[in-house]
Protein backbone atom coordinates (compact mmCIF):
# COMPACT_ATOMS: atom_id res chain seq x y z
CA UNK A 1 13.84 -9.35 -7.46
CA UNK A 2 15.94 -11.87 -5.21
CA UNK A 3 13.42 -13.90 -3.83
CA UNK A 4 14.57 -13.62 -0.24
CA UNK A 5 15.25 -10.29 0.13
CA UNK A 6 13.98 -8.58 2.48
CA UNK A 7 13.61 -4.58 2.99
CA UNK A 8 15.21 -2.83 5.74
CA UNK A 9 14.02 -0.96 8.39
CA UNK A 10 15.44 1.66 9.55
CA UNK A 11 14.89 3.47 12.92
CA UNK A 12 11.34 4.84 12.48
CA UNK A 13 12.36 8.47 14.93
CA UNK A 14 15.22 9.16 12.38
CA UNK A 15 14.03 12.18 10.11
CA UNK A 16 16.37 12.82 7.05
CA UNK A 17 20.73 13.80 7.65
CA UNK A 18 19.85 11.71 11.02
CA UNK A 19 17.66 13.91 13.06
CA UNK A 20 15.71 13.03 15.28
CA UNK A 21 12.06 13.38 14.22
CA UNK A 22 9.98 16.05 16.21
CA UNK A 23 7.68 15.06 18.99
CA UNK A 24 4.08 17.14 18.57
CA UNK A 25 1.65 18.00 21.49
CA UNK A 26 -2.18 16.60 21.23
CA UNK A 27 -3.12 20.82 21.39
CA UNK A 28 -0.39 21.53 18.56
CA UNK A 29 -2.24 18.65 16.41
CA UNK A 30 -5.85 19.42 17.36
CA UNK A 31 -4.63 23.30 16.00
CA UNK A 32 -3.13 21.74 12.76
CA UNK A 33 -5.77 19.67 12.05
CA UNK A 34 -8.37 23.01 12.63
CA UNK A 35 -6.42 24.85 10.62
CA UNK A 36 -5.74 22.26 7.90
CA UNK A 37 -9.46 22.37 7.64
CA UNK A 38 -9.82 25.81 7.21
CA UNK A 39 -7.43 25.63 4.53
CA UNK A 40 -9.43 23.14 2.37
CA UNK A 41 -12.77 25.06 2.95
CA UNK A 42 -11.03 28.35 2.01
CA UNK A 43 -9.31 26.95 -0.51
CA UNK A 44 -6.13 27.98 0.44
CA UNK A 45 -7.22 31.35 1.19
CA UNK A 46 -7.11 30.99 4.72
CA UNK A 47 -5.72 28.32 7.60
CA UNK A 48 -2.61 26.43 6.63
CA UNK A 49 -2.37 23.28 5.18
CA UNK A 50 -1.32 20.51 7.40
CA UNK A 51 2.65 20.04 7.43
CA UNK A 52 3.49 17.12 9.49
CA UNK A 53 6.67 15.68 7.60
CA UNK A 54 8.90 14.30 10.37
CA UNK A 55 6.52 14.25 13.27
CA UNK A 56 5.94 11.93 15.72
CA UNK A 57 2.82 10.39 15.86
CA UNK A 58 2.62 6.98 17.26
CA UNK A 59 -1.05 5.37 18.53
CA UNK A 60 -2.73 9.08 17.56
CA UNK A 61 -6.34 9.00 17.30
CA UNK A 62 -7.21 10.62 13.69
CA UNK A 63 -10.10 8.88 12.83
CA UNK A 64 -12.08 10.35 10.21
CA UNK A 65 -9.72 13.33 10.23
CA UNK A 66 -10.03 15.29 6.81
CA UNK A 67 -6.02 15.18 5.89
CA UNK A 68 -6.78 15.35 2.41
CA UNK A 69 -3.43 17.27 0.33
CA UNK A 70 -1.72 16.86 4.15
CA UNK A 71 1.80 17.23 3.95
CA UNK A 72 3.36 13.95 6.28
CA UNK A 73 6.12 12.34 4.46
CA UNK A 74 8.72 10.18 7.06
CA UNK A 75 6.04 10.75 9.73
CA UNK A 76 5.92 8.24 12.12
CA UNK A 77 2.59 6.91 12.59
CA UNK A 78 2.69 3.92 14.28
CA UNK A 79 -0.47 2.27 15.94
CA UNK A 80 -2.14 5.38 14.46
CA UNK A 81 -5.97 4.71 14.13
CA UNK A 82 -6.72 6.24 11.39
CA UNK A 83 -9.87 4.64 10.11
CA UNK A 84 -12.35 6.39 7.54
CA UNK A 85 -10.11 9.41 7.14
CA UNK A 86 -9.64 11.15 3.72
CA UNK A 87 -5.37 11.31 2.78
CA UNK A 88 -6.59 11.69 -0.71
CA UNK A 89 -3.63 12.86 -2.87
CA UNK A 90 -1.48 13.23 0.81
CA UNK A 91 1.95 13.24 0.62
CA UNK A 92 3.17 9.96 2.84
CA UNK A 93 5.97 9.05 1.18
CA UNK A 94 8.63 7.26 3.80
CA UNK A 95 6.13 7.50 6.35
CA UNK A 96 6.10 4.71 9.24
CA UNK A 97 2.72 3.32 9.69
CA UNK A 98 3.17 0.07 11.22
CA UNK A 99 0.47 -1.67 12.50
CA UNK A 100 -1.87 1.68 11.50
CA UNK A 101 -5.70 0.84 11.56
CA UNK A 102 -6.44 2.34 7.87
CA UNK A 103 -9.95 0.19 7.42
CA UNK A 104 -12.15 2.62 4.92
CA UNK A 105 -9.73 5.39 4.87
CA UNK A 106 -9.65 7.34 1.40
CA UNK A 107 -5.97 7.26 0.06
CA UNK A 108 -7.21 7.56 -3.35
CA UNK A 109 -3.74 8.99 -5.37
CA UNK A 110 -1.75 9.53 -2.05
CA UNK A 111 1.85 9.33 -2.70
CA UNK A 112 2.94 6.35 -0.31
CA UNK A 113 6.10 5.63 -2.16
CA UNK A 114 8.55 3.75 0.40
CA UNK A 115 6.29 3.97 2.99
CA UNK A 116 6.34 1.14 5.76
CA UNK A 117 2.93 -0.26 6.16
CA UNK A 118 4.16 -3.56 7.87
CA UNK A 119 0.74 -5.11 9.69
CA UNK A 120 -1.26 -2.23 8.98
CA UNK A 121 -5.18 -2.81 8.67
CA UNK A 122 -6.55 -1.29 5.35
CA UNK A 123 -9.67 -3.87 4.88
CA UNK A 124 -11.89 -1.91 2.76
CA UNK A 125 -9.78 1.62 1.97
CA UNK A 126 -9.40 3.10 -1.58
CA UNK A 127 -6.37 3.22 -2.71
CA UNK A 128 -6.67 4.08 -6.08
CA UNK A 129 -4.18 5.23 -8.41
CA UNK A 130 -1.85 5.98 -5.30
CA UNK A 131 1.67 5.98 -5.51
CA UNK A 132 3.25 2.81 -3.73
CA UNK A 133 6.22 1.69 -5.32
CA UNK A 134 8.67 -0.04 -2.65
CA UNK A 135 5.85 -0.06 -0.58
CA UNK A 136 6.29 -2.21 2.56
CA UNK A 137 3.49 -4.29 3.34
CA UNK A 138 3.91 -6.99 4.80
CA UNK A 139 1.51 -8.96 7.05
CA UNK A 140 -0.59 -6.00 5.98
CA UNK A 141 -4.37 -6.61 5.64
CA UNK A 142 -6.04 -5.51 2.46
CA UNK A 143 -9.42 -7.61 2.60
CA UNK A 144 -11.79 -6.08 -0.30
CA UNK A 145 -9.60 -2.50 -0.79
CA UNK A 146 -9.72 -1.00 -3.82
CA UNK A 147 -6.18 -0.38 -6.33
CA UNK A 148 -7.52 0.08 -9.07
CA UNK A 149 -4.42 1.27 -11.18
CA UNK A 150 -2.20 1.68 -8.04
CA UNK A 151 1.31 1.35 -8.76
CA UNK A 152 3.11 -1.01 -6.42
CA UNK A 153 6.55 -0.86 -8.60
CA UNK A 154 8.88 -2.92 -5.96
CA UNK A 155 6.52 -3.32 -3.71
CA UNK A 156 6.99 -5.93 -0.47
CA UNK A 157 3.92 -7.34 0.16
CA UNK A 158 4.41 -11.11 1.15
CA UNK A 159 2.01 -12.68 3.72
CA UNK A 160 -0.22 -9.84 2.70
CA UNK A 161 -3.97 -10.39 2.37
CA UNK A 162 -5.55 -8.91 -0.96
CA UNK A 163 -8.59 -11.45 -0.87
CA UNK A 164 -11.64 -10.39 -2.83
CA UNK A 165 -9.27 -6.95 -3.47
CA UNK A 166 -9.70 -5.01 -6.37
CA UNK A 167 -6.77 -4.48 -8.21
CA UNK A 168 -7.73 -4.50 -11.76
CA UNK A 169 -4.93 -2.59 -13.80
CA UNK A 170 -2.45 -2.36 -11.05
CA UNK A 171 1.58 -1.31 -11.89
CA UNK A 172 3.30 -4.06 -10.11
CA UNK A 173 6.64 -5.28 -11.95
CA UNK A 174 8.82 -6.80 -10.03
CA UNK A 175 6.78 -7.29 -6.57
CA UNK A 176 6.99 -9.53 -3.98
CA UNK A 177 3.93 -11.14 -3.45
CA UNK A 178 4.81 -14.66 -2.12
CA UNK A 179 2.35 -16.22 0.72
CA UNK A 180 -0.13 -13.53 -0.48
CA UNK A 181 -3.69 -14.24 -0.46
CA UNK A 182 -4.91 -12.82 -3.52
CA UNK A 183 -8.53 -15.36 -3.35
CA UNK A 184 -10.86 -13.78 -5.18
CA UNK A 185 -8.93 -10.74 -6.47
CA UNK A 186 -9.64 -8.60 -9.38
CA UNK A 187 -6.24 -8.23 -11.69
CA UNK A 188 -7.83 -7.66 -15.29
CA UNK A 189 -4.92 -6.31 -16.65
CA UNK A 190 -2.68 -5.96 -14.20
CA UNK A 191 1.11 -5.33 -14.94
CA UNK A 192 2.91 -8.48 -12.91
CA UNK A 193 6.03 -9.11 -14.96
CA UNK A 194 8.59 -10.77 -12.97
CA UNK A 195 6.34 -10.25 -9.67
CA UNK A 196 7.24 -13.00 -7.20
CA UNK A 197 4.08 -15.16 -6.32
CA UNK A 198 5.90 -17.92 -5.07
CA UNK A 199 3.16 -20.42 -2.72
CA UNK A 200 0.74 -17.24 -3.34
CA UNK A 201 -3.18 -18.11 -3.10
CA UNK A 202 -4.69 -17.68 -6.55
CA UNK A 203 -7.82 -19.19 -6.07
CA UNK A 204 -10.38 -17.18 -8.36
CA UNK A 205 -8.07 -14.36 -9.00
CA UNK A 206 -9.65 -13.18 -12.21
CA UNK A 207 -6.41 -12.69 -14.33
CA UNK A 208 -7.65 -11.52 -17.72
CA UNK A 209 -5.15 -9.54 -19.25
CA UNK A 210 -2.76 -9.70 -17.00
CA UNK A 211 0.85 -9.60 -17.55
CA UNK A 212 2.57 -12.31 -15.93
CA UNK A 213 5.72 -12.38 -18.13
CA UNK A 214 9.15 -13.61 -15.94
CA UNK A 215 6.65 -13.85 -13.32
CA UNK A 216 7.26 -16.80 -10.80
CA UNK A 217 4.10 -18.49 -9.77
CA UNK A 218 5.86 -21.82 -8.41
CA UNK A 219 4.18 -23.57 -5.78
CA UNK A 220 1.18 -20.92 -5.65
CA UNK A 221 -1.92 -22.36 -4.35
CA UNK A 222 -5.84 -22.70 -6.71
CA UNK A 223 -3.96 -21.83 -9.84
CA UNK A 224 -5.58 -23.34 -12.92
CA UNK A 225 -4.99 -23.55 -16.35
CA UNK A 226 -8.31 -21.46 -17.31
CA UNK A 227 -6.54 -18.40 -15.37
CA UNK A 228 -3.25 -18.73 -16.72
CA UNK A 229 -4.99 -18.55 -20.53
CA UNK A 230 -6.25 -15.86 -19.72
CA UNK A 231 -3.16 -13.82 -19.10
CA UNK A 232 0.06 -13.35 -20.67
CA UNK A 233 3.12 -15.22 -20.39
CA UNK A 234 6.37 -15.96 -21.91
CA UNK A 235 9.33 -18.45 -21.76
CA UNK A 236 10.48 -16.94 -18.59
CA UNK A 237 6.96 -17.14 -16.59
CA UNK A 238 7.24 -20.20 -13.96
CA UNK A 239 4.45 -21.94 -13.30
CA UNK A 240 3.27 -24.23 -11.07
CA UNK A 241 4.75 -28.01 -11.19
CA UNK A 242 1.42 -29.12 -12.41
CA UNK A 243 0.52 -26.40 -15.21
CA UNK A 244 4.34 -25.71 -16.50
């Protein structure tokens, strides 16, 4: 990964062939979301499940909404608060979600690939095994989530704050993690080869088993030599000035 690159981002209203995504009504939503529900109680029998790809949905209040299986890939959800609501195994891949307020929502296996999370607040949500390769995250705030086996393939994440997260056993090859604060993280066996944790904060990371081959850990901050025999490395792993 080029160590400043940077993801774009695009217009966050264009839906796919460069439509215009679709503006929904407050009534239209409250009936999707009723319906959604019925759906899940019914188990499919009855109700519809929630299909939301390509809708607007900036600053919407959804919190503790039951969107669980939802349907909402390239929806824009912007300012969305969002908090303690189940997306488990939702479909928001592409989505925009800047500056969403995710604290203790369930995402657990929600595919989030691509999706733009810049700023977002996700203190405390599950996010396990989900789906977030060339996730955008950054300035994103992950205090104590859980990612346990997440796979952040690609993923943008500097500036982001993963303190006391756990992330044991987390896919994240080739990530961008520089100016993270990943104090206090779990990453027992966590897949970091040739992650970027450039001037990262490693203070207390537990990083047994970890796989930091071709990783770049110049200039991170609280690394010590105790956590980098704990992990892997190779010839191609840089480490800090005073540990290489």
């Amino acid at each position: 990964m080029n160590k400043d690159k940077k993801p774009t981002e695009e217009h966050p209203d264009k839906a796919p062939e460069g439509g215009i995504a679709q503006e929904i009504s407050a009534e239209d939503l409250e009936f999707i979301i009723g319906s959604h529900k019925t759906w899940l109680e019914s188990k499919g029998k009855e109700g519809k499940r929630a299909l939301l790809a390509n809708k607007i949905l900036k600053k919407v209040y959804l919190q503790g909404a039951d969107l669980r299986g939802a349907i909402a890939n390239q929806a824009n959800f912007q300012g969305a608060e969002m908090q303690n609501a189940n997306l488990f195994k939702a479909n928001l891949s592409s989505a925009y979600m800047r500056d969403a307020l995710l604290q203790r929502a369930q995402l657990r296996e929600a595919n989030m690939e691509g999706c733009r999370l810049i700023g977002a607040r996700l203190q405390e949500a599950i996010l396990t095994k989900a789906k977030m390769i060339r996730v955008d995250l950054r300035e994103a705030d992950l205090l104590e989530a859980q990612l346990v086996q997440a796979n952040l393939t690609g993923a943008y994440c500097r500036g982001c704050n993963f303190f006391m997260a756990d992330m044991r056993k987390i896919i994240a090859a080739e990530a961008d993690f520089q100016e993270a604060d990943l104090q206090g993280a779990e990453l027992g066996g966590a897949d970091l080869r040739k992650a970027l944790l450039c001037e990262a904060k490693l203070a207390n990371a537990d990083l047994e088993g970890a796989d930091l081959r071709g990783a770049d850990l110049r200039e991170s901050f609280g690394l010590t030599q105790d956590q980098i025999d704990e992990a892997t490395i190779d010839q191609d792993t840089h480490l800090p000035f005073e540990l290489g």
